[in-house]
N, C-alpha and C. Protein backbone atom coordinates (compact mmCIF):
# COMPACT_ATOMS: atom_id res chain seq x y z
N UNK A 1 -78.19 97.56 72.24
CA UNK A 1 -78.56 96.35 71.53
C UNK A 1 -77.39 95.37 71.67
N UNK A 2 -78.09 94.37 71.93
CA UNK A 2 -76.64 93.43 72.44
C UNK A 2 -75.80 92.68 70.36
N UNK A 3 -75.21 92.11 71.12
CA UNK A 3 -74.80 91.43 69.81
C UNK A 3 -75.61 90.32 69.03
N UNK A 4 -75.71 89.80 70.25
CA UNK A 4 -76.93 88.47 69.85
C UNK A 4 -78.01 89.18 68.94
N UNK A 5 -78.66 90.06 69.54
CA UNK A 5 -79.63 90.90 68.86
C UNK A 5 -79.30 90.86 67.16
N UNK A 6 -78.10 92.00 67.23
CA UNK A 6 -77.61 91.85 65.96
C UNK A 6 -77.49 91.21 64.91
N UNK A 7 -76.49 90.06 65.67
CA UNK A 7 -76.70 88.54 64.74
C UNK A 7 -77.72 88.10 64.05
N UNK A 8 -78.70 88.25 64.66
CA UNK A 8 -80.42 87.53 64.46
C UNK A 8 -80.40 88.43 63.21
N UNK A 9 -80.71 89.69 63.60
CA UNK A 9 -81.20 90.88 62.35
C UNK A 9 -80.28 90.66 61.51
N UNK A 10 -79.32 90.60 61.60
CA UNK A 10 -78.26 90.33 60.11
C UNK A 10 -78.30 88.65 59.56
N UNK A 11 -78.75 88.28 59.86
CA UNK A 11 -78.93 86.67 59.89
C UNK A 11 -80.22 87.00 59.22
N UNK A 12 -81.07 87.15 59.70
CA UNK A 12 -82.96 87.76 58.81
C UNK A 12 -82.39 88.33 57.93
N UNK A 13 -81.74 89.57 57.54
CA UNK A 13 -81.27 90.62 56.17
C UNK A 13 -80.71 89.07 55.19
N UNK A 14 -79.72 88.40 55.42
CA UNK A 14 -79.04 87.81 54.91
C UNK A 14 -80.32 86.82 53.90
N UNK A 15 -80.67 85.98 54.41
CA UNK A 15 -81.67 84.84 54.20
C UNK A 15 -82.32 85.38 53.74
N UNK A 16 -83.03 86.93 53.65
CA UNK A 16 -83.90 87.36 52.92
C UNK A 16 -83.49 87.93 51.64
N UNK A 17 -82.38 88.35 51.66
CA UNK A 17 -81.64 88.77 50.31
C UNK A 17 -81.21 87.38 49.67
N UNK A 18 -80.49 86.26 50.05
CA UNK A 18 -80.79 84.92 49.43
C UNK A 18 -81.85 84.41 49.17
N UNK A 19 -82.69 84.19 49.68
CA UNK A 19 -84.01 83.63 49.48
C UNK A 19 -84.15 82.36 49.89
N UNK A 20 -83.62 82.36 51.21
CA UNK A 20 -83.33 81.01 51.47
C UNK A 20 -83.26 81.42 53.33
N UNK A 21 -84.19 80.98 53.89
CA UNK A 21 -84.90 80.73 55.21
C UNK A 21 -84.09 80.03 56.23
N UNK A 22 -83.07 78.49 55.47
CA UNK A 22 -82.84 78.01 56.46
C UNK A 22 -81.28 78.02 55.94
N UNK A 23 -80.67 78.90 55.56
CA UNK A 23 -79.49 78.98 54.93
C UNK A 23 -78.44 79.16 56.48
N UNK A 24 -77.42 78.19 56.37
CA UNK A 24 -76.83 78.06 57.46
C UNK A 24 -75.41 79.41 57.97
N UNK A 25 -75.51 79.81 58.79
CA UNK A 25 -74.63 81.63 59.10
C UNK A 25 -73.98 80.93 60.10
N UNK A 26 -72.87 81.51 60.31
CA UNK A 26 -71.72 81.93 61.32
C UNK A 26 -71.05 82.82 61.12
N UNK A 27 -70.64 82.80 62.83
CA UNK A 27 -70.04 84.42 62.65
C UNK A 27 -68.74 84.78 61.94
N UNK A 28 -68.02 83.37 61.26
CA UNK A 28 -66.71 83.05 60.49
C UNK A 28 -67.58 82.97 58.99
N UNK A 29 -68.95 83.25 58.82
CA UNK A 29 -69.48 83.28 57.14
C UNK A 29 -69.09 84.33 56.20
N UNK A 30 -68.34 83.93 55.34
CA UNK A 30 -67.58 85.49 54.64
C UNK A 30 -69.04 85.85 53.91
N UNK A 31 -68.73 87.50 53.37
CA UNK A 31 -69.84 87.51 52.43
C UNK A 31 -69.85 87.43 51.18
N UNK A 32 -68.64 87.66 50.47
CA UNK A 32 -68.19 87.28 49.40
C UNK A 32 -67.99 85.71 48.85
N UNK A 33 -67.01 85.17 49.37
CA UNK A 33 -66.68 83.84 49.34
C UNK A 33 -67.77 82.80 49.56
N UNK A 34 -68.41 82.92 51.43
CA UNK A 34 -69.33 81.89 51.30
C UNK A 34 -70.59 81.89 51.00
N UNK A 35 -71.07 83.31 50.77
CA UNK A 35 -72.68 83.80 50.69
C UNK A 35 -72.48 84.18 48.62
N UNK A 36 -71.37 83.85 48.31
CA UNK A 36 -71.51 84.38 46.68
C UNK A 36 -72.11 85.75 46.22
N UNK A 37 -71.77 86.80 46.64
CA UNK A 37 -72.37 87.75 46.34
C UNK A 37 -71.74 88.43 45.66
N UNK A 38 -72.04 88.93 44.53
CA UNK A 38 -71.45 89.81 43.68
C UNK A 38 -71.35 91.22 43.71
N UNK A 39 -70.71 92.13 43.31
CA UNK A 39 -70.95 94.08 44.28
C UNK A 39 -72.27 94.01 44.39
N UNK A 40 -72.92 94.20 43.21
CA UNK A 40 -74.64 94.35 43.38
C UNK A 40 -75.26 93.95 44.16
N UNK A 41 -75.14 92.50 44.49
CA UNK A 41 -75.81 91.39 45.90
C UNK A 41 -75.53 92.46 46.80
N UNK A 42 -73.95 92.86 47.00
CA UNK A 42 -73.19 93.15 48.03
C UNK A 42 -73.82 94.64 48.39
N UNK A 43 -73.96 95.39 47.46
CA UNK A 43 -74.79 97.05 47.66
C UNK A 43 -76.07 96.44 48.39
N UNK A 44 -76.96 95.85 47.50
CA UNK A 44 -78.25 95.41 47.95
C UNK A 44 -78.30 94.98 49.69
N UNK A 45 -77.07 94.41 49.76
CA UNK A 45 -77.61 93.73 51.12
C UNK A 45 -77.31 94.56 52.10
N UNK A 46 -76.15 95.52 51.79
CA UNK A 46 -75.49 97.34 52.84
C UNK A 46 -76.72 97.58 52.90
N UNK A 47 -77.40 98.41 51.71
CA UNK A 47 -78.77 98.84 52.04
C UNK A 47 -79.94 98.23 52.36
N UNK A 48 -79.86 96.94 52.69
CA UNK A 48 -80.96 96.35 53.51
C UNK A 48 -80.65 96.25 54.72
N UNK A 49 -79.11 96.59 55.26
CA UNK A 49 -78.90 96.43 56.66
C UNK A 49 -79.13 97.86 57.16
N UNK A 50 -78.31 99.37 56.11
CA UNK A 50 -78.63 100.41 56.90
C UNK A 50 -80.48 100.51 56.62
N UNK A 51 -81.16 100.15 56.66
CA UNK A 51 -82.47 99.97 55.92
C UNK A 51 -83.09 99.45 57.68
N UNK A 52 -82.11 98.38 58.01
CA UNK A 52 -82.56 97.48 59.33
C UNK A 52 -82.17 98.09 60.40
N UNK A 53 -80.98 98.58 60.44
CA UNK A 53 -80.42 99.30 61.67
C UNK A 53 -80.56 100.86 61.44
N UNK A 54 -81.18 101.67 60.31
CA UNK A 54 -81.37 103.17 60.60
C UNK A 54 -79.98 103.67 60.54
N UNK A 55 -79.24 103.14 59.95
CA UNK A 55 -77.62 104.21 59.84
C UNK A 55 -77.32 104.04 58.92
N UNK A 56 -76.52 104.77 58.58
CA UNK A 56 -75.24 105.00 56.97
C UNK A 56 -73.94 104.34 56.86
N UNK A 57 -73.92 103.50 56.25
CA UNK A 57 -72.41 102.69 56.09
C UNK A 57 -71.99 102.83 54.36
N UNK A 58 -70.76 103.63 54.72
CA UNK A 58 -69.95 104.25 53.79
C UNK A 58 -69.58 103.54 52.80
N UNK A 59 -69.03 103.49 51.72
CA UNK A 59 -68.46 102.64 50.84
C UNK A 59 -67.08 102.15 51.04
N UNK A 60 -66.40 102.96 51.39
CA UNK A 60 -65.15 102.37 52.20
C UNK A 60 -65.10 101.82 53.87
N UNK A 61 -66.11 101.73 54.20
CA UNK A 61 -66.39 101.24 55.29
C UNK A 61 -66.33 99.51 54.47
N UNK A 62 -67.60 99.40 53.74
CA UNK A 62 -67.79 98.32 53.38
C UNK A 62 -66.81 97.42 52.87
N UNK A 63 -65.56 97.76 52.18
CA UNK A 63 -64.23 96.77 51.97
C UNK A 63 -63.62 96.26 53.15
N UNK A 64 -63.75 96.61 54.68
CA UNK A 64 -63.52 96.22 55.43
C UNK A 64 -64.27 95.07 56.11
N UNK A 65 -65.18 94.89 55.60
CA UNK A 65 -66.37 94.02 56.35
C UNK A 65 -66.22 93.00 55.57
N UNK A 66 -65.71 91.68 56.30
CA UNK A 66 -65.32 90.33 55.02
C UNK A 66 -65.94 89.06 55.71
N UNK A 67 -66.71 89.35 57.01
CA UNK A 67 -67.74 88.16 57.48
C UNK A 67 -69.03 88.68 58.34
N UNK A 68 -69.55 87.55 58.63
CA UNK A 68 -70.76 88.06 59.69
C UNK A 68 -70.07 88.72 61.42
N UNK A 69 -68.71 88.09 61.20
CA UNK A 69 -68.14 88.84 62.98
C UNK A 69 -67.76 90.17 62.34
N UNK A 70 -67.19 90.11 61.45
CA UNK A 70 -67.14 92.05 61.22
C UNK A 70 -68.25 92.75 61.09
N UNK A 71 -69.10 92.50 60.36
CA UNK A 71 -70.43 93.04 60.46
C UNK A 71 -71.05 93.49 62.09
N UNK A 72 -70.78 92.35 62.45
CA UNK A 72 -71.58 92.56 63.93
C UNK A 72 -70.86 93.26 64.78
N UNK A 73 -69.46 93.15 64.66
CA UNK A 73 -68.49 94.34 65.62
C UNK A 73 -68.10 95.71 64.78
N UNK A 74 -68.59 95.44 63.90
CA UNK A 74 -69.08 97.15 62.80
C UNK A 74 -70.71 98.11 63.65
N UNK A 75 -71.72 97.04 63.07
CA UNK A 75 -72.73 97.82 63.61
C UNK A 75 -72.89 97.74 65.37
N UNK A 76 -72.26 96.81 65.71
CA UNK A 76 -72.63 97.42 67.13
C UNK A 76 -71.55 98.63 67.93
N UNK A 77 -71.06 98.66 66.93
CA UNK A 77 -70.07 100.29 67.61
C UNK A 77 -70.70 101.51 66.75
N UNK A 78 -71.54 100.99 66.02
CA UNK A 78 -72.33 102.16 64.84
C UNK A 78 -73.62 102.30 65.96
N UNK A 79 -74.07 101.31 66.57
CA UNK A 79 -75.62 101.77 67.25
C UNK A 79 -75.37 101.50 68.83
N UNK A 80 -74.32 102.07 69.25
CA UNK A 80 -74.20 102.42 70.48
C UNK A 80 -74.18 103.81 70.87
């Protein structure tokens, strides 16, 4: 799965856990800071991604992940 791929699907997870369709992403979008998510948002949206991609991402995995480019160079070394 390329990255681009990725992007898209985490870009869909994202907007759908906001509720907001045309909500603007980059790969510099923190998830904390610019998406406002609080732990709970923040659980909710882990398990809508291992939910999207079929894998397990740890809880200490997850303090490492602080934008949409970590995310995407997280799961694409998870689904290779």
């Amino acid at each position: 799965m390329s990255k681009e791929v990725i992007y898209e699907r985490i870009t869909k997870v994202v907007r759908e856990q906001r509720h907001d369709t045309e909500l603007f992403i980059t790969l510099e979008t923190s998830l904390r800071d610019d998406l406002e998510v609080d732990s709970i948002e923040l659980m909710e949206f882990i398990i809508a991604l291992e939910d999207e991609f079929g894998i397990a991402i740890p809880d200490e995995d997850v303090d490492q992940l602080d934008n949409i480019k970590d995310l995407i160079d997280y799961l694409d070394s998870r689904t290779h």
